[in-house]
N, C-alpha and C. Protein backbone atom coordinates (compact mmCIF):
# COMPACT_ATOMS: atom_id res chain seq x y z
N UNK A 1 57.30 97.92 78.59
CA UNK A 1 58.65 98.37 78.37
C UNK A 1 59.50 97.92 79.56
N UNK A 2 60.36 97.33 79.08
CA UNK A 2 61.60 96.76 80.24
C UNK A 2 62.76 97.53 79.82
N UNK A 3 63.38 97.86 81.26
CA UNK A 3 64.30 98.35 81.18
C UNK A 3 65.85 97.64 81.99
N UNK A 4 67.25 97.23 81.11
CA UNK A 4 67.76 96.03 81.97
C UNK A 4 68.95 97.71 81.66
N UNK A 5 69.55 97.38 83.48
CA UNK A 5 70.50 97.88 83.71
C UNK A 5 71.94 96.95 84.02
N UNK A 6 73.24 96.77 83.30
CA UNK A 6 74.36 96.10 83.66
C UNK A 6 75.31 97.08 84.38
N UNK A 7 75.83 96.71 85.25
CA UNK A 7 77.09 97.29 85.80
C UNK A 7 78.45 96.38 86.30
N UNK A 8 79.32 97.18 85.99
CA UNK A 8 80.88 96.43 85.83
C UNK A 8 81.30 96.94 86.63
N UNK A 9 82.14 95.93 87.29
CA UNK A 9 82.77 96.60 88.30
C UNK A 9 84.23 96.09 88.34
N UNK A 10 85.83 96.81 88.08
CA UNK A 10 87.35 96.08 87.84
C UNK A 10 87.62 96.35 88.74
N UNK A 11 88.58 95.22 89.16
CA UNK A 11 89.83 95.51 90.34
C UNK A 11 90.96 95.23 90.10
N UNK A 12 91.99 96.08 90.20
CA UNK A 12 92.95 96.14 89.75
C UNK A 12 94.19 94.89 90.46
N UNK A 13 94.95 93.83 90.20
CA UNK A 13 95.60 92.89 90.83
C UNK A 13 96.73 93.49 91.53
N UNK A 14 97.24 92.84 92.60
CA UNK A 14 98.19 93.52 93.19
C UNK A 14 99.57 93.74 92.18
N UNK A 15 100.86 94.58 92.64
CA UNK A 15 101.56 94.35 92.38
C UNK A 15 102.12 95.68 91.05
N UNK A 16 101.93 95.35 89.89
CA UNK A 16 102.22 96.49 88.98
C UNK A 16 100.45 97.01 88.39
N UNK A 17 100.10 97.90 88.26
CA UNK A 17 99.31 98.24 87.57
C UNK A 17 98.94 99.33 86.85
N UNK A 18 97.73 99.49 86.09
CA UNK A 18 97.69 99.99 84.97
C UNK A 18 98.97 99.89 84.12
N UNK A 19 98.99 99.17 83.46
CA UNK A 19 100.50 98.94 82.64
C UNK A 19 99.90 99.99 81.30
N UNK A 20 101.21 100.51 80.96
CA UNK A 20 101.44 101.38 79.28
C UNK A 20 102.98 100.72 79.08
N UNK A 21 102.62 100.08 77.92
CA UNK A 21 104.36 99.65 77.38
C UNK A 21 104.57 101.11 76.38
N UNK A 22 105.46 101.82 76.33
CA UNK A 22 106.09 102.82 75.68
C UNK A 22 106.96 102.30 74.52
N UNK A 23 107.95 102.53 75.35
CA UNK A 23 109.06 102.09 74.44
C UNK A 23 109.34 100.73 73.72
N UNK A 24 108.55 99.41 74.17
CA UNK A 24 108.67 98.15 73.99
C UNK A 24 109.89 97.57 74.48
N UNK A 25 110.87 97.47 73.17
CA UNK A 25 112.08 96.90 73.13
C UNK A 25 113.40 97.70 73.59
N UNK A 26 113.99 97.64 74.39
CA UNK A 26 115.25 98.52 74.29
C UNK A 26 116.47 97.41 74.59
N UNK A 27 117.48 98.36 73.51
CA UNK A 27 118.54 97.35 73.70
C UNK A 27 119.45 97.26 74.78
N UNK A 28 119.91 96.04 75.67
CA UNK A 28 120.68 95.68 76.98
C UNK A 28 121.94 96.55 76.21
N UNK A 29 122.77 97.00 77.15
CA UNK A 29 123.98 97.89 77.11
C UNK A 29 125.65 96.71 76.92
N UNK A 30 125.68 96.23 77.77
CA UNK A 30 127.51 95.53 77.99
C UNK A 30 126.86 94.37 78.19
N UNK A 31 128.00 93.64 77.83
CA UNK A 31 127.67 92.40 77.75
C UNK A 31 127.84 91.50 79.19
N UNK A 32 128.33 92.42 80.11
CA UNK A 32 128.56 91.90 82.10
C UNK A 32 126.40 92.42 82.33
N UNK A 33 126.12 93.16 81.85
CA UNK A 33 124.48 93.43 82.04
C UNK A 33 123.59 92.15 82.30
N UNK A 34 123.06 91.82 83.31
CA UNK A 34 121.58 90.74 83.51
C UNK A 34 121.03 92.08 84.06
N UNK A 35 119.20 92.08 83.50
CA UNK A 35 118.50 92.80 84.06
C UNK A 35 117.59 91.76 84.14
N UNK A 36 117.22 92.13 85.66
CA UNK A 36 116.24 91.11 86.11
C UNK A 36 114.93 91.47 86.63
N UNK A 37 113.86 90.66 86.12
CA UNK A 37 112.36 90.87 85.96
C UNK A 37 111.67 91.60 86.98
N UNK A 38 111.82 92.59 87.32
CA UNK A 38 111.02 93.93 87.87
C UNK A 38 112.23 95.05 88.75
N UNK A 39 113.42 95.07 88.42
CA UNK A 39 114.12 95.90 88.28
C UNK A 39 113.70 97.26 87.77
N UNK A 40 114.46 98.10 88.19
CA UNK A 40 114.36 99.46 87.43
C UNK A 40 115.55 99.68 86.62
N UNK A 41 114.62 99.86 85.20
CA UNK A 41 115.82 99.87 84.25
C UNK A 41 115.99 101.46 83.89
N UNK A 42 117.48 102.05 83.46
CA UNK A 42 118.07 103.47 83.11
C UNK A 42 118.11 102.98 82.06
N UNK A 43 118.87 104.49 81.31
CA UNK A 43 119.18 104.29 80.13
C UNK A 43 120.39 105.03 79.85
N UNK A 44 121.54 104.79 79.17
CA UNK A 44 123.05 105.37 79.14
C UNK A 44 122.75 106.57 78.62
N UNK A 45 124.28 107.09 78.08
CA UNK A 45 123.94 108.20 77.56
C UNK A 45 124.12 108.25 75.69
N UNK A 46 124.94 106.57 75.51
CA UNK A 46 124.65 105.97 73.97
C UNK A 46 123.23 104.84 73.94
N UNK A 47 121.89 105.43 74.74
CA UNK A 47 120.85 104.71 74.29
C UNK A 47 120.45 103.69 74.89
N UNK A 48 121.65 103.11 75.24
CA UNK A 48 121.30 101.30 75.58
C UNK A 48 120.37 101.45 77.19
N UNK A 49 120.00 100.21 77.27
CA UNK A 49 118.97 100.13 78.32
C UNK A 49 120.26 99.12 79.28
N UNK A 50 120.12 99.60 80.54
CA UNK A 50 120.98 98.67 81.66
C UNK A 50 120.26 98.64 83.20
N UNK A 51 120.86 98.06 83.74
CA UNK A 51 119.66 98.18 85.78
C UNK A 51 120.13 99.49 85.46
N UNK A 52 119.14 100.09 86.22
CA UNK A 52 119.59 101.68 85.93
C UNK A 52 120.59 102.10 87.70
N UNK A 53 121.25 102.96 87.15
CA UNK A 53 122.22 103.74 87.85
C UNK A 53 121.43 105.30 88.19
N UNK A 54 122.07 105.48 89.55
CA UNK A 54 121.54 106.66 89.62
C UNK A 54 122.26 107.84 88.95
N UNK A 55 121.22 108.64 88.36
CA UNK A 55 121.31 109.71 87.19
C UNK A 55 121.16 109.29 86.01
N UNK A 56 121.01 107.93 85.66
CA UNK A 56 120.28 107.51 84.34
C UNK A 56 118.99 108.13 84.19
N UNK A 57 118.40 108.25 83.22
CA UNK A 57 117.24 108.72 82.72
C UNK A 57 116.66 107.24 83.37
N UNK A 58 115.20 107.41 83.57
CA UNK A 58 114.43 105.99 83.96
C UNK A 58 113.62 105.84 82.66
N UNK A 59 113.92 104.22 82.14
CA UNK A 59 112.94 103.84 81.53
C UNK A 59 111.80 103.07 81.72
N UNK A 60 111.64 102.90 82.96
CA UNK A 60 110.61 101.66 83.36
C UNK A 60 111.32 100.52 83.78
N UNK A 61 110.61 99.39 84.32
CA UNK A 61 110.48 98.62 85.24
C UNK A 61 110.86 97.31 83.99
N UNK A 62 111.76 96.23 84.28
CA UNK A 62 111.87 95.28 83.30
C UNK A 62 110.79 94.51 83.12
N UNK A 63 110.18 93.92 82.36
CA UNK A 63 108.83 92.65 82.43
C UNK A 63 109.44 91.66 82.47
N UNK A 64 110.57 90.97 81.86
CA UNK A 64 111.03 89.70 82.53
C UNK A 64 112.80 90.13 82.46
N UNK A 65 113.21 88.90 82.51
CA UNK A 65 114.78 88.85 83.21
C UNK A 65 115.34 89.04 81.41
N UNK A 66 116.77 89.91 81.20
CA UNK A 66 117.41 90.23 80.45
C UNK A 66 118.84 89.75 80.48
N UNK A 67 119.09 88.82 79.87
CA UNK A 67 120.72 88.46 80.16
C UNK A 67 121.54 88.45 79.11
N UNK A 68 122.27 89.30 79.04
CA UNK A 68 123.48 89.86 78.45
C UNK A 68 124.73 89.10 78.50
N UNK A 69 124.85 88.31 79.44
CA UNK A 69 126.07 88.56 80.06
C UNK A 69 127.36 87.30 78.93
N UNK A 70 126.48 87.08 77.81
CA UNK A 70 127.58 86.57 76.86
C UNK A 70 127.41 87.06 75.53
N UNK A 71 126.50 88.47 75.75
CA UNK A 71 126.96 88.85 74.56
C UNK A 71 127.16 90.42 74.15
N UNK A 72 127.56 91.23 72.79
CA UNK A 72 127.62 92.18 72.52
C UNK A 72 126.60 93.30 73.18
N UNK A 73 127.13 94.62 72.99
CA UNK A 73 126.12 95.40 73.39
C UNK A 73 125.10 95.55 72.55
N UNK A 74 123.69 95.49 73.01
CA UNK A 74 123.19 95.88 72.01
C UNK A 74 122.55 94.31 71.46
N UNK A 75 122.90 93.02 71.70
CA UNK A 75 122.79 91.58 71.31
C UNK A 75 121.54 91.59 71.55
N UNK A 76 120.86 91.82 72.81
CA UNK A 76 119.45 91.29 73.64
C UNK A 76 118.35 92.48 73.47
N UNK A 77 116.98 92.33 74.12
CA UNK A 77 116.56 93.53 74.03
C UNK A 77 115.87 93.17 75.51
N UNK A 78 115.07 94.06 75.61
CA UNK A 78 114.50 93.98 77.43
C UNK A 78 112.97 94.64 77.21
N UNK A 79 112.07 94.18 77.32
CA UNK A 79 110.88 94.71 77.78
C UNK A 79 110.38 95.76 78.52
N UNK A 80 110.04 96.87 78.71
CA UNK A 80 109.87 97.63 80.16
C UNK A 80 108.33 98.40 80.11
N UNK A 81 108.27 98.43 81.31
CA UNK A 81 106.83 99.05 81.41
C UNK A 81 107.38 100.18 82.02
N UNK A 82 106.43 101.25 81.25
CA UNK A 82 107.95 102.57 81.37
C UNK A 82 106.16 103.52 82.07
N UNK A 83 104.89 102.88 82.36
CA UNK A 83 104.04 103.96 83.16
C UNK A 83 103.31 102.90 83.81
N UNK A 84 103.08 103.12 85.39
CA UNK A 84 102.04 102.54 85.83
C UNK A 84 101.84 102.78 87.35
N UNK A 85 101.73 101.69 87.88
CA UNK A 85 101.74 102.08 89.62
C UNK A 85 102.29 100.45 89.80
N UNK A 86 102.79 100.42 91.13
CA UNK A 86 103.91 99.33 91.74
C UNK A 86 103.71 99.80 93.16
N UNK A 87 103.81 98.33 93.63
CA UNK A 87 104.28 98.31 95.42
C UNK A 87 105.75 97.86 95.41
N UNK A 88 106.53 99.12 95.83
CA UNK A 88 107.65 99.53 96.45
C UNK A 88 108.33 99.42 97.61
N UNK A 89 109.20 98.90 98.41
CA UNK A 89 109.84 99.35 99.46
C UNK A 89 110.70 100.36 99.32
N UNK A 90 110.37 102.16 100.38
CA UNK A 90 110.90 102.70 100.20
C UNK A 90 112.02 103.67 101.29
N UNK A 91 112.88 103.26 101.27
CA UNK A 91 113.35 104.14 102.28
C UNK A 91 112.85 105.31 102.64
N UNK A 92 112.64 105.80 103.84
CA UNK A 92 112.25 107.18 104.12
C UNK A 92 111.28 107.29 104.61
N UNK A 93 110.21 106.34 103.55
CA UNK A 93 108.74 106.50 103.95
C UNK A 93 108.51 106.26 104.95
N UNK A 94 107.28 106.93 105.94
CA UNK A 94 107.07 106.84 107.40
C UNK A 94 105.58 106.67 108.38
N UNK A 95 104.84 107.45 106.65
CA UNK A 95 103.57 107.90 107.17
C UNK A 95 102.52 108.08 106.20
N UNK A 96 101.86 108.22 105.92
CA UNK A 96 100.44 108.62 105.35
C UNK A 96 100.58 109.92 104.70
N UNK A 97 101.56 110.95 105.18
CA UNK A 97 101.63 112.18 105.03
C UNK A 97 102.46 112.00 104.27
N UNK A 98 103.30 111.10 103.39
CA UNK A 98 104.47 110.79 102.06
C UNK A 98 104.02 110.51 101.10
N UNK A 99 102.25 110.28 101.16
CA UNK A 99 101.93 110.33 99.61
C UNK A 99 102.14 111.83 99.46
N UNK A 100 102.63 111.49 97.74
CA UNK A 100 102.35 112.75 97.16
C UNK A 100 104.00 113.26 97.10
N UNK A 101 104.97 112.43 97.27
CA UNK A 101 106.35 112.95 97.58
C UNK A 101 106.91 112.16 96.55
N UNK A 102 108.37 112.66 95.84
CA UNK A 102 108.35 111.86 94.68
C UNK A 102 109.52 110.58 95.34
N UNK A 103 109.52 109.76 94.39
CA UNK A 103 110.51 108.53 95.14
C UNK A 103 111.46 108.56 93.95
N UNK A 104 113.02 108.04 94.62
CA UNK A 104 114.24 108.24 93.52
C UNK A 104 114.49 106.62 93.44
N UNK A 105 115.26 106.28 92.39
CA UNK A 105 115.81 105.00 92.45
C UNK A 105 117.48 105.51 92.74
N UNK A 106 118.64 104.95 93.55
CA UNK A 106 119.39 104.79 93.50
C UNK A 106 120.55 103.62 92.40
N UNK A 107 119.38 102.63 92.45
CA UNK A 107 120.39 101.92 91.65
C UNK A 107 118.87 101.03 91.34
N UNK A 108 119.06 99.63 90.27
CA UNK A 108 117.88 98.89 89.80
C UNK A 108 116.52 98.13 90.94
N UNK A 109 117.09 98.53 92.17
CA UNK A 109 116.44 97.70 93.21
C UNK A 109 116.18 98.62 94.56
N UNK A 110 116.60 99.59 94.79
CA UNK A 110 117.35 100.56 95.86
C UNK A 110 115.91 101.98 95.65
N UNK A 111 115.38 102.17 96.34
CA UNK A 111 114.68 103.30 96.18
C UNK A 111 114.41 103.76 97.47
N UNK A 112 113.97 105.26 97.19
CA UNK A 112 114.55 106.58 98.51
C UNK A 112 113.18 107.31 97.83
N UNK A 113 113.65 108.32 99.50
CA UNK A 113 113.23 109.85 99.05
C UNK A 113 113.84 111.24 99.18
N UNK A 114 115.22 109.80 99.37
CA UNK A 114 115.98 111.43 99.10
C UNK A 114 116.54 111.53 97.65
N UNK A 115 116.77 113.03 97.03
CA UNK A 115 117.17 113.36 95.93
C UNK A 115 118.43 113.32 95.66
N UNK A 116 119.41 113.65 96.10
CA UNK A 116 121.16 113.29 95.95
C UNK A 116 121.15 113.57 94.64
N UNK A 117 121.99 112.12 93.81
CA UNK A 117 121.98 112.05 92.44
C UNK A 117 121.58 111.30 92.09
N UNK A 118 120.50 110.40 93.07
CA UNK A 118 119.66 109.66 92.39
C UNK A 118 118.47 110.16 91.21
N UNK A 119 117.63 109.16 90.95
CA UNK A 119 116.72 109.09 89.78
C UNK A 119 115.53 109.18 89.99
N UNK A 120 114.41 110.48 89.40
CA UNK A 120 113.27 110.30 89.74
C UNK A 120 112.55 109.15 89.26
N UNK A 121 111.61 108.64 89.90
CA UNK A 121 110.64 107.36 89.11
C UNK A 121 109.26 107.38 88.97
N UNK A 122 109.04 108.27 90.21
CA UNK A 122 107.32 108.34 89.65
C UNK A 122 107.19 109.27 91.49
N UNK A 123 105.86 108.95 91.82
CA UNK A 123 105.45 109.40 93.29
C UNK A 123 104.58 108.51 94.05
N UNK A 124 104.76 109.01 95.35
CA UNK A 124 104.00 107.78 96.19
C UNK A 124 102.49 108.16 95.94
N UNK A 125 101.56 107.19 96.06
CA UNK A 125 99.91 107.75 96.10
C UNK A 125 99.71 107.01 97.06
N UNK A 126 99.68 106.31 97.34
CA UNK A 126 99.25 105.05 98.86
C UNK A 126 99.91 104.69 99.63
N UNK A 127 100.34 104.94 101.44
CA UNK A 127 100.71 104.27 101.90
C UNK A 127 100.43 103.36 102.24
N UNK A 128 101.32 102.11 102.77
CA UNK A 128 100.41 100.77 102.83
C UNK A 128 100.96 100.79 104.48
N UNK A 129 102.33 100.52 104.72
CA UNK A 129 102.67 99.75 106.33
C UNK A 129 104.40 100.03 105.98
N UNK A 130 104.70 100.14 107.19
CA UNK A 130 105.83 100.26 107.41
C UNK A 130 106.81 101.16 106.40
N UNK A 131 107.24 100.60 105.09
CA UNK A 131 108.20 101.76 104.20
C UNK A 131 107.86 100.98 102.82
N UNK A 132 106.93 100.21 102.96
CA UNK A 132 105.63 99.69 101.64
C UNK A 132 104.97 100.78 101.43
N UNK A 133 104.71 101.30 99.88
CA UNK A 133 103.91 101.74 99.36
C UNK A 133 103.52 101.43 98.14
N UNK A 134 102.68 102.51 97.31
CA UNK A 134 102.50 102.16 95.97
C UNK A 134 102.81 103.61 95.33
N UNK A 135 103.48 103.18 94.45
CA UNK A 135 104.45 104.54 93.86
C UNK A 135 103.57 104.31 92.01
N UNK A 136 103.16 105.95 91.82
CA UNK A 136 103.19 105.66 90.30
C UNK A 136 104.16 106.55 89.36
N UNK A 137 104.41 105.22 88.44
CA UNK A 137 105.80 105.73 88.40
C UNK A 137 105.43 105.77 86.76
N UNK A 138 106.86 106.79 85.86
CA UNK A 138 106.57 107.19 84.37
C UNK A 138 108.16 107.51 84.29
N UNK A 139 107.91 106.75 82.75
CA UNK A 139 109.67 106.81 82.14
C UNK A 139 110.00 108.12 81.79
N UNK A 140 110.90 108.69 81.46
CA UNK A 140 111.64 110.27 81.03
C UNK A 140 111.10 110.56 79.98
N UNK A 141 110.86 109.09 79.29
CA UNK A 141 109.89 109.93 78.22
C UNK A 141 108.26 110.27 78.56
N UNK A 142 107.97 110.02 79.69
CA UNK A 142 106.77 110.52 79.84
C UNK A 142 106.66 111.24 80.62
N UNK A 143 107.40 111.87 81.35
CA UNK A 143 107.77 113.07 82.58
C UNK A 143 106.76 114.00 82.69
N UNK A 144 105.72 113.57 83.85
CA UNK A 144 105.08 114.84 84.47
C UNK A 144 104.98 115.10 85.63
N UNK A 145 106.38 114.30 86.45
CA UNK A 145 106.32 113.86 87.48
C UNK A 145 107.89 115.22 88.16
């Protein structure tokens, strides 16, 4: 009797991971809108998907570039990965002792830890160096954050 043992072993690539697409498609907002490929995208308060603003609801992170900017609202649609983990630059961050703190977006590119009227996005789990981390982050529709 033989006995064969296999073992697997994944590593996850830098950069975005564990991806969940949610929502898929959402539609670009105004037609002045480019959302560009790893932005943080909001969402208005008629639906449309735009770089998000702070106090937009967050929908996730764009997967590639979205350009609007010659047509109707509503013309284009945008991709987003609305759960996963990402390396971030974040204002604030300082230390080892900031995992576990949640991070806001201010605007599609701009992220903090301070609350104001910015936008929650997810929380830090790893510090890396300097105000680099890795934040995991979940759209409004998946809020347990």
């Amino acid at each position: 009797m033989y006995m064969v043992m296999f073992s697997f072993f994944f590593q996850a690539e830098d950069g975005i991971r564990g991806l969940v697409r949610s929502r898929g498609l959402g539609d670009v907002y105004k037609r002045q809108d480019i959302i560009y490929e790893g932005a943080a995208v909001g969402e208005n308060a008629s639906g449309y998907f735009r770089p998000l603003v702070a106090g937009d609801p967050f929908a996730g992170f764009a997967e590639s570039k979205a350009d609007n900017s010659a047509g109707a609202a509503g013309a284009i649609n945008v991709r987003v990965k609305s759960k996963g983990r990402i390396i971030l630059s974040v204002t604030g961050v300082t230390a080892v002792t900031d995992e576990g703190t949640t991070v806001y977006a201010a605007d599609d590119n701009d992220f903090t830890l301070t609350v104001g009227s910015n936008t929650a996005i997810g929380k830090v789990v790893r510090y890396i160096s300097g105000t680099s981390v890795e934040v995991y982050f979940e759209a409004a529709s998946y809020r347990s954050i």
